[in-house]
PDB file of N, CA and C in Angstrom:
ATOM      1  N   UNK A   1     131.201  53.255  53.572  1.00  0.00           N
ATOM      2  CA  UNK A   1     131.293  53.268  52.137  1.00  0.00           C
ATOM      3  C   UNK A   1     131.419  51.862  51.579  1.00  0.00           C
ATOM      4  N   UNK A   2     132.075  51.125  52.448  1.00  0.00           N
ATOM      5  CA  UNK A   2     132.556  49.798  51.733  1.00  0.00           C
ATOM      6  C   UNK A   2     131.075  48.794  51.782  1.00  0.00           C
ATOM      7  N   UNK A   3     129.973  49.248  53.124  1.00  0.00           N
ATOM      8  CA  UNK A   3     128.814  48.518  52.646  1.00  0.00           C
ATOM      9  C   UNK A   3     127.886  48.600  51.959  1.00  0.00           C
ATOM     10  N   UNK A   4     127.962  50.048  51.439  1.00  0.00           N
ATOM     11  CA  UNK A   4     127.139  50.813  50.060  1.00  0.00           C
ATOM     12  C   UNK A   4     127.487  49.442  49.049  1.00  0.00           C
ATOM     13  N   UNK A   5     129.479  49.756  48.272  1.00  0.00           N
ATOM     14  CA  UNK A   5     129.576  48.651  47.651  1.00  0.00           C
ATOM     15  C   UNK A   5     129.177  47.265  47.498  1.00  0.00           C
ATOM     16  N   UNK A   6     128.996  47.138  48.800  1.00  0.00           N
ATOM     17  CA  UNK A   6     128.650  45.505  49.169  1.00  0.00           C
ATOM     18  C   UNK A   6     127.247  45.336  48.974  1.00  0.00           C
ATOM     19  N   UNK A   7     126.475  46.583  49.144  1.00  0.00           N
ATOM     20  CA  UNK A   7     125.072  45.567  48.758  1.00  0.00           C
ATOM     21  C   UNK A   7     124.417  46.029  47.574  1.00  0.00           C
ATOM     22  N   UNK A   8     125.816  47.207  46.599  1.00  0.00           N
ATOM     23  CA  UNK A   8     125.299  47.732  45.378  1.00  0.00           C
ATOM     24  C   UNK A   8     125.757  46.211  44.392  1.00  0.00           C
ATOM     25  N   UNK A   9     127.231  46.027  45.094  1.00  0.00           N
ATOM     26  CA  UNK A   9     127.454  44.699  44.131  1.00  0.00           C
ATOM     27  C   UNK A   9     126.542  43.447  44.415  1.00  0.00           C
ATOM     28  N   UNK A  10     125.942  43.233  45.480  1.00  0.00           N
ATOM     29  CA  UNK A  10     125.225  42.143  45.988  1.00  0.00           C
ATOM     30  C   UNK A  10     123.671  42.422  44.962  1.00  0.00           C
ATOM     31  N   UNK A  11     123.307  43.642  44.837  1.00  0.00           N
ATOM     32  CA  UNK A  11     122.361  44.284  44.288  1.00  0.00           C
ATOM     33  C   UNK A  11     122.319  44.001  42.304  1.00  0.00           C
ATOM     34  N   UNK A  12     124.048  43.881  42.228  1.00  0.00           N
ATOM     35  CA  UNK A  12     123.811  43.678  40.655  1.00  0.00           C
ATOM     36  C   UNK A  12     124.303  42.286  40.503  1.00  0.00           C
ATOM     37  N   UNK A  13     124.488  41.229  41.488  1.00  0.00           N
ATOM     38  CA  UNK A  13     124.733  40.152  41.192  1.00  0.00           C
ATOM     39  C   UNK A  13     123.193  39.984  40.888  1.00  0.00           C
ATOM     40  N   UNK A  14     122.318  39.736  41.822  1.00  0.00           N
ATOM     41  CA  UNK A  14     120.834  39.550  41.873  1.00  0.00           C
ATOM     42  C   UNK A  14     120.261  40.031  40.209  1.00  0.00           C
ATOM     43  N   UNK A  15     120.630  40.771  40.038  1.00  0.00           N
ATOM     44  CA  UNK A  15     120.471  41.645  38.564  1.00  0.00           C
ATOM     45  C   UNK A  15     120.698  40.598  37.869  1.00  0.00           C
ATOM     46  N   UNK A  16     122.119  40.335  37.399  1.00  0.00           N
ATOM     47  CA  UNK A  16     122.804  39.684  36.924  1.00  0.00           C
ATOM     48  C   UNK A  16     122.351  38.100  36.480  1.00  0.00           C
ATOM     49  N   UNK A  17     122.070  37.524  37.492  1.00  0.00           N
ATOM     50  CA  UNK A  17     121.675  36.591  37.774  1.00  0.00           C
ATOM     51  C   UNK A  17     119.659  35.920  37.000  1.00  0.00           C
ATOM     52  N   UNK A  18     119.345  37.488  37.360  1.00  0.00           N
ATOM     53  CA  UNK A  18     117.808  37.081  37.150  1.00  0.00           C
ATOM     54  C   UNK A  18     117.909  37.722  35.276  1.00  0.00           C
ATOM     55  N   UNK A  19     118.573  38.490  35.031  1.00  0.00           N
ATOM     56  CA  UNK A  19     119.200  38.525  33.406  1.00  0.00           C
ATOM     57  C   UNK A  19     119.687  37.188  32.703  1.00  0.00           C
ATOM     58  N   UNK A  20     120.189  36.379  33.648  1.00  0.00           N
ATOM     59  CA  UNK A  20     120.216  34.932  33.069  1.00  0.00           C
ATOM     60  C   UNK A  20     119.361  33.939  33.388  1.00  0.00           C
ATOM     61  N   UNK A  21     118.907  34.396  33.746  1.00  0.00           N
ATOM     62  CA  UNK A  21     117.347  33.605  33.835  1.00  0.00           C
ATOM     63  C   UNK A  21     116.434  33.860  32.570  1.00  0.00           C
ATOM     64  N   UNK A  22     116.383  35.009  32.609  1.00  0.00           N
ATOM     65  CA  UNK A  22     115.070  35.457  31.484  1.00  0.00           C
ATOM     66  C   UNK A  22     115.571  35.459  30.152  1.00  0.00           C
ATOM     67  N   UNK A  23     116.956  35.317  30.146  1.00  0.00           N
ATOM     68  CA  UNK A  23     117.979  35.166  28.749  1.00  0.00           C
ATOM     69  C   UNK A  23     117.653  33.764  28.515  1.00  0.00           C
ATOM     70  N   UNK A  24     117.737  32.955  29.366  1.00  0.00           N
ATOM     71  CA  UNK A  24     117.937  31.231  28.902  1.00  0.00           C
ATOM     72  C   UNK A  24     116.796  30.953  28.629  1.00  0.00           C
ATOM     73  N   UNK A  25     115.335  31.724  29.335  1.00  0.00           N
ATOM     74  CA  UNK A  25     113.789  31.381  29.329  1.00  0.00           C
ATOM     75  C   UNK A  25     113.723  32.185  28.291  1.00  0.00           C
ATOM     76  N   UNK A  26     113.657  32.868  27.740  1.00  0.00           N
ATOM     77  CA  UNK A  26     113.911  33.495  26.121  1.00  0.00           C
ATOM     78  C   UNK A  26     114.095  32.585  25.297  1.00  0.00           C
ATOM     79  N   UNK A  27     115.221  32.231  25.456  1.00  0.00           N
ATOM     80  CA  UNK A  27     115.998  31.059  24.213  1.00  0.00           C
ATOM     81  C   UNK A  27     115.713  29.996  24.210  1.00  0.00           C
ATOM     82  N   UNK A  28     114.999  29.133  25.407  1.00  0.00           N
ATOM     83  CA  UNK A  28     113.705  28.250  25.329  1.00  0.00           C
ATOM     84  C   UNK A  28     112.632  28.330  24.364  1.00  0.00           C
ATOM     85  N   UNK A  29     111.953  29.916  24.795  1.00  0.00           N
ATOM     86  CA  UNK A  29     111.031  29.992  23.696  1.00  0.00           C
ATOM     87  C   UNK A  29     110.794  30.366  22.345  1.00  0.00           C
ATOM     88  N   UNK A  30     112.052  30.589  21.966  1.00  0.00           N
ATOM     89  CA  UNK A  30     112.521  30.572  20.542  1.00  0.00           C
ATOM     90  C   UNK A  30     112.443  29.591  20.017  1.00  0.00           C
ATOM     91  N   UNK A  31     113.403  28.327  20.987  1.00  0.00           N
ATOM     92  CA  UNK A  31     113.273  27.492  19.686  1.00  0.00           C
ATOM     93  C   UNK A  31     112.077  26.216  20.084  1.00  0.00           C
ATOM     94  N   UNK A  32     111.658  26.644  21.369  1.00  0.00           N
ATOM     95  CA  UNK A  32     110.176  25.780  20.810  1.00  0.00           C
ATOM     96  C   UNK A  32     109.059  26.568  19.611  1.00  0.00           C
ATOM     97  N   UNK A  33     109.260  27.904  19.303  1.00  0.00           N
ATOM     98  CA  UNK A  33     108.824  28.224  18.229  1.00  0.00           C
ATOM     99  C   UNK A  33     109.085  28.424  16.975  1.00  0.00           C
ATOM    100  N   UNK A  34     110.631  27.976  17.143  1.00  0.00           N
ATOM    101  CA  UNK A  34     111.122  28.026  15.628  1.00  0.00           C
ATOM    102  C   UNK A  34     110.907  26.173  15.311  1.00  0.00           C
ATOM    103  N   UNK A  35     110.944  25.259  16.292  1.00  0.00           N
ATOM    104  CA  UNK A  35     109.830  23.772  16.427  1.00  0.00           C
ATOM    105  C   UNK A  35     108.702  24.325  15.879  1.00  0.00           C
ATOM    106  N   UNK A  36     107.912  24.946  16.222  1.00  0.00           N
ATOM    107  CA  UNK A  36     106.421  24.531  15.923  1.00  0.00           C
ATOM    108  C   UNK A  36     106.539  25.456  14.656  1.00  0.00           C
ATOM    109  N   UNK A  37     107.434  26.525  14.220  1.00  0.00           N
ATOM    110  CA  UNK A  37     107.104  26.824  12.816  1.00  0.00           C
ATOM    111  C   UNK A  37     107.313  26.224  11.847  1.00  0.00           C
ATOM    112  N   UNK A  38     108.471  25.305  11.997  1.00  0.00           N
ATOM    113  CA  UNK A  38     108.878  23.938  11.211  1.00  0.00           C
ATOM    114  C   UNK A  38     108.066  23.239  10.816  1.00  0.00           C
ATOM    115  N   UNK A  39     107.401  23.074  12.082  1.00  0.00           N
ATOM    116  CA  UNK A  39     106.268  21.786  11.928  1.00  0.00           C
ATOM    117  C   UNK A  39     104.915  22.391  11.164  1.00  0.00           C
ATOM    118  N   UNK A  40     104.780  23.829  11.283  1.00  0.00           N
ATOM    119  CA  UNK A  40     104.056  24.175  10.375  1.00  0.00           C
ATOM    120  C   UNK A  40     104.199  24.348   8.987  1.00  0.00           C
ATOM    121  N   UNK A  41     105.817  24.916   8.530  1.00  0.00           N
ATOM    122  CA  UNK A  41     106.172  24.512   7.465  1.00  0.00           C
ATOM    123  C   UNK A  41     105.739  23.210   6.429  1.00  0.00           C
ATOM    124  N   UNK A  42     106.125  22.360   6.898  1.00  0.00           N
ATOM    125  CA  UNK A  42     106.290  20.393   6.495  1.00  0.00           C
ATOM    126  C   UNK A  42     104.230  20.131   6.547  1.00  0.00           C
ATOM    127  N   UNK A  43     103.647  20.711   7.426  1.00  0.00           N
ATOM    128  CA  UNK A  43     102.710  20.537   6.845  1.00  0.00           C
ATOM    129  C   UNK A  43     102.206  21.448   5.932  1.00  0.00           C
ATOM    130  N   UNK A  44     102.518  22.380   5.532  1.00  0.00           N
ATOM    131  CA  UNK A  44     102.108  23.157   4.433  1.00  0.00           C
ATOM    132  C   UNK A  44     102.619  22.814   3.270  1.00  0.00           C
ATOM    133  N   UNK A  45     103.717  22.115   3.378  1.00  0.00           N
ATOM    134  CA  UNK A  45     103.978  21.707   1.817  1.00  0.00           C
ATOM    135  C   UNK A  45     103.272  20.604   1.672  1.00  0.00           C
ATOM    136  N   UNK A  46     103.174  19.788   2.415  1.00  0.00           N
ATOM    137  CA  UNK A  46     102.614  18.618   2.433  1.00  0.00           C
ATOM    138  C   UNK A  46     101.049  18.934   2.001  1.00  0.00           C
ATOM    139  N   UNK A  47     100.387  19.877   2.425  1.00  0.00           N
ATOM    140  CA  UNK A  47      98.861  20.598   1.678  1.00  0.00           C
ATOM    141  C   UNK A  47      99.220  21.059   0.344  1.00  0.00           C
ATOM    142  N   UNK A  48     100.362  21.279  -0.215  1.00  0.00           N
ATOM    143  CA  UNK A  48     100.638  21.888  -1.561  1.00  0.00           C
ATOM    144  C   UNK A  48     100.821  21.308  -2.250  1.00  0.00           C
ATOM    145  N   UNK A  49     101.382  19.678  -2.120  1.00  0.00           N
ATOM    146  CA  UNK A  49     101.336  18.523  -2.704  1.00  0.00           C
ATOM    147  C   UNK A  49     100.243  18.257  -3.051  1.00  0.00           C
ATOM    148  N   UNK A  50      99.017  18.009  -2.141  1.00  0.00           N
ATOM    149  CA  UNK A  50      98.016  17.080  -2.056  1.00  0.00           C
ATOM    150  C   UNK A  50      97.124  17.652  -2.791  1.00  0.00           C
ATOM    151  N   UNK A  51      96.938  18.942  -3.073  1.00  0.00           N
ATOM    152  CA  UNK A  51      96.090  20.007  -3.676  1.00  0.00           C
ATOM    153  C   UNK A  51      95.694  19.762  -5.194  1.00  0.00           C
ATOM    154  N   UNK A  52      97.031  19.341  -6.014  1.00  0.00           N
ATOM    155  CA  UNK A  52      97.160  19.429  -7.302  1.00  0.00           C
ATOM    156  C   UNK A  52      95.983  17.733  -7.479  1.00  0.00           C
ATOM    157  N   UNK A  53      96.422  16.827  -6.797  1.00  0.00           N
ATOM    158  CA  UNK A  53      96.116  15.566  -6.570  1.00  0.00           C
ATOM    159  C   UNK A  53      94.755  15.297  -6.583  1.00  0.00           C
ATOM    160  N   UNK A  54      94.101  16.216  -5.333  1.00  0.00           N
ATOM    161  CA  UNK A  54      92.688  16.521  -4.983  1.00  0.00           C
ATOM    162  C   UNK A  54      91.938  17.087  -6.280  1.00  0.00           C
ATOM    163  N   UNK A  55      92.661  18.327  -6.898  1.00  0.00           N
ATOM    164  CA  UNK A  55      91.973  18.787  -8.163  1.00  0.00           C
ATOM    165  C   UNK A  55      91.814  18.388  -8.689  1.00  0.00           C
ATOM    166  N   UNK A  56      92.631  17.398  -9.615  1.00  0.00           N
ATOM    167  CA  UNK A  56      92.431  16.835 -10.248  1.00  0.00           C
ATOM    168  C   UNK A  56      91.151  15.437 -10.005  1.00  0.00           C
ATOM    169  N   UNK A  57      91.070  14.780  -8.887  1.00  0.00           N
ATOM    170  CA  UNK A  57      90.040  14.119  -8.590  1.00  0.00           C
ATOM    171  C   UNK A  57      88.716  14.844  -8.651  1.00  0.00           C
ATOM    172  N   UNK A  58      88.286  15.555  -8.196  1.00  0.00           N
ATOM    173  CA  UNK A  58      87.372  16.676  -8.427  1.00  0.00           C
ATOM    174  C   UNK A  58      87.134  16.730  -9.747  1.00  0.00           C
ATOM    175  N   UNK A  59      87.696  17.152 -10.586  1.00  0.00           N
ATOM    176  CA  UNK A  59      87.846  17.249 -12.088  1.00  0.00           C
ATOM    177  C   UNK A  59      87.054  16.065 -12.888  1.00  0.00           C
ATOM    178  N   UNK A  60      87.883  14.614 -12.534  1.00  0.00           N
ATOM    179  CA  UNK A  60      87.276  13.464 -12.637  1.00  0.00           C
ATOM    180  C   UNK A  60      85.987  13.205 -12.149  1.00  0.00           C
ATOM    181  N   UNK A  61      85.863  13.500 -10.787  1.00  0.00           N
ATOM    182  CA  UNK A  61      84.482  13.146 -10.587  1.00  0.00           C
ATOM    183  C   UNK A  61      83.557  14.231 -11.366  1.00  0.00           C
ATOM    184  N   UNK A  62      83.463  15.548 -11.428  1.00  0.00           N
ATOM    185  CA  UNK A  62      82.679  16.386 -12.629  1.00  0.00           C
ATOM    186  C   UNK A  62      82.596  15.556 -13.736  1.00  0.00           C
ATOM    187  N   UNK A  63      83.613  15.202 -14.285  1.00  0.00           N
ATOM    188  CA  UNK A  63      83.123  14.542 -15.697  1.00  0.00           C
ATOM    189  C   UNK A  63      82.174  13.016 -14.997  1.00  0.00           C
ATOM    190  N   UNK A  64      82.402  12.522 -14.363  1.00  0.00           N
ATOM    191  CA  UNK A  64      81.509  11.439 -14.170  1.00  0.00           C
ATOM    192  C   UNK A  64      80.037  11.152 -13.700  1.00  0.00           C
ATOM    193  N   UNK A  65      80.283  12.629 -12.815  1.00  0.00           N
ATOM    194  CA  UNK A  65      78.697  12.871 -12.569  1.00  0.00           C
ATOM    195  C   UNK A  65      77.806  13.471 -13.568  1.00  0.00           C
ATOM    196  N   UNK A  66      78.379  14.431 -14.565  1.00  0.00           N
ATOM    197  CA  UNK A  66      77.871  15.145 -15.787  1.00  0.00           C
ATOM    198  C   UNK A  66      77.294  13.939 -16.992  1.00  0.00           C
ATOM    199  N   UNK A  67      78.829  13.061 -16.876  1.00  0.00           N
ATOM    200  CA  UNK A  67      78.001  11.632 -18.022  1.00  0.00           C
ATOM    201  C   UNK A  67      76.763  10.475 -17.542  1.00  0.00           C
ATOM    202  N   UNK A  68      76.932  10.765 -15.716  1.00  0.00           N
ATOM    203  CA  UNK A  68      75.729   9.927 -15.473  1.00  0.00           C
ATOM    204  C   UNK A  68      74.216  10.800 -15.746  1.00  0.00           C
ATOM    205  N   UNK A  69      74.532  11.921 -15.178  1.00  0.00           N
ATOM    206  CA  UNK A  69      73.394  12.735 -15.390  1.00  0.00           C
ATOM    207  C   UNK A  69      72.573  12.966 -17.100  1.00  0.00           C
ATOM    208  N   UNK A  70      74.089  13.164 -17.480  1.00  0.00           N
ATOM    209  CA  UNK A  70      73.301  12.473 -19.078  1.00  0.00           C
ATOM    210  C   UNK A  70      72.654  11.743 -20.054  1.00  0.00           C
ATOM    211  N   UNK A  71      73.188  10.543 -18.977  1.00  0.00           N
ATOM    212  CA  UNK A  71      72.758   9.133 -19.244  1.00  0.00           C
ATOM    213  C   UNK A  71      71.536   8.723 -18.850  1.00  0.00           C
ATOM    214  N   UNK A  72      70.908   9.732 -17.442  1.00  0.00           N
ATOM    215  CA  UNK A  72      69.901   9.367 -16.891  1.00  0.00           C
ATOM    216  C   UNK A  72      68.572  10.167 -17.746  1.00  0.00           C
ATOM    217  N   UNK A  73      69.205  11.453 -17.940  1.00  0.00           N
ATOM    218  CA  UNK A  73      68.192  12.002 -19.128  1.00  0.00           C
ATOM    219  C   UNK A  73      67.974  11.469 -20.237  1.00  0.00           C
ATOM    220  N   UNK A  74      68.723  10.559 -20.635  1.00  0.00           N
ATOM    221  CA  UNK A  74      68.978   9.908 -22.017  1.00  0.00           C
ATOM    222  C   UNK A  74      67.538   9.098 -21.655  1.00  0.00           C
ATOM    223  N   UNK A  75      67.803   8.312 -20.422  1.00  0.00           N
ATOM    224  CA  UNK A  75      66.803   6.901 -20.557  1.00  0.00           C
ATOM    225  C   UNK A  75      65.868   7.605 -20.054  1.00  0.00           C
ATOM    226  N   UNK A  76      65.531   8.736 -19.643  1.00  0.00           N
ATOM    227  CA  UNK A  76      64.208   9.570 -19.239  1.00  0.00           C
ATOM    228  C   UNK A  76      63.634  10.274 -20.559  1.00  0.00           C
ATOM    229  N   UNK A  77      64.256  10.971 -21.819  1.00  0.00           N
ATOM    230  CA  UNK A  77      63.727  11.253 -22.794  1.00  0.00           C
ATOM    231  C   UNK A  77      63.397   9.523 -23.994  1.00  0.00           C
ATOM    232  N   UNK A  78      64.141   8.683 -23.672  1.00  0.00           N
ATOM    233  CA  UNK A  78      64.134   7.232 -24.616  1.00  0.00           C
ATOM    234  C   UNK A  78      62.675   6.684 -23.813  1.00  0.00           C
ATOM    235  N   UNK A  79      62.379   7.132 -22.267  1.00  0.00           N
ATOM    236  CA  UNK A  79      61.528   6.272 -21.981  1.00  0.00           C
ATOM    237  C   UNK A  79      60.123   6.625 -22.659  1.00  0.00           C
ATOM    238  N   UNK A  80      60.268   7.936 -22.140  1.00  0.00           N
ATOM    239  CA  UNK A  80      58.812   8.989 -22.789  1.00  0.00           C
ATOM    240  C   UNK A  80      58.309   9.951 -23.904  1.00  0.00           C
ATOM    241  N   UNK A  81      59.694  10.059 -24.244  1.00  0.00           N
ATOM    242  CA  UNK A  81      59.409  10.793 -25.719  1.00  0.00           C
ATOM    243  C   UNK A  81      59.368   9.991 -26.602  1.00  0.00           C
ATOM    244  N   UNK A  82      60.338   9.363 -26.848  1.00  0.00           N
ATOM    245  CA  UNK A  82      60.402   7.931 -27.725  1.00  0.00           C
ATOM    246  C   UNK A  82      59.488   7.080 -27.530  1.00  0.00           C
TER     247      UNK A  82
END
């Protein structure tokens, strides 16, 4: 009876043991992913910044290409209609 015990307890040390294994390798990969969600965070605001910035350039360049294009019809109707 007493070696039943002995290799049921020998049996849940092993248990025991490989439960703290896969507990600590768990909690490794938590927080290398609560790391890389961070890091996905900081760049997403950082795209939410830049966005308003970008539009607005965009914006600017529309009006600048619209007044050249105007300008070029200008001296294309001044050359030949006129």
């Amino acid at each position: 009876m007493s070696d039943m015990s002995f290799k049921q307890a020998k049996e849940l040390v092993e248990k025991i043991e490989l439960t703290d294994l896969t507990l600590s390798k768990t909690v490794k990969d938590i927080e290398h992913s609560s790391k890389g969600f961070n890091e996905a965070l900081k760049h997403q605001e950082r795209i939410l910044t830049l966005l308003p910035k970008a539009n607005m350039k965009l914006n600017t360049m529309r009006i600048i290409v619209g007044i050249n294009i105007g300008f070029i019809l200008g001296v294309l109707v001044g050359k030949y209609i006129l």
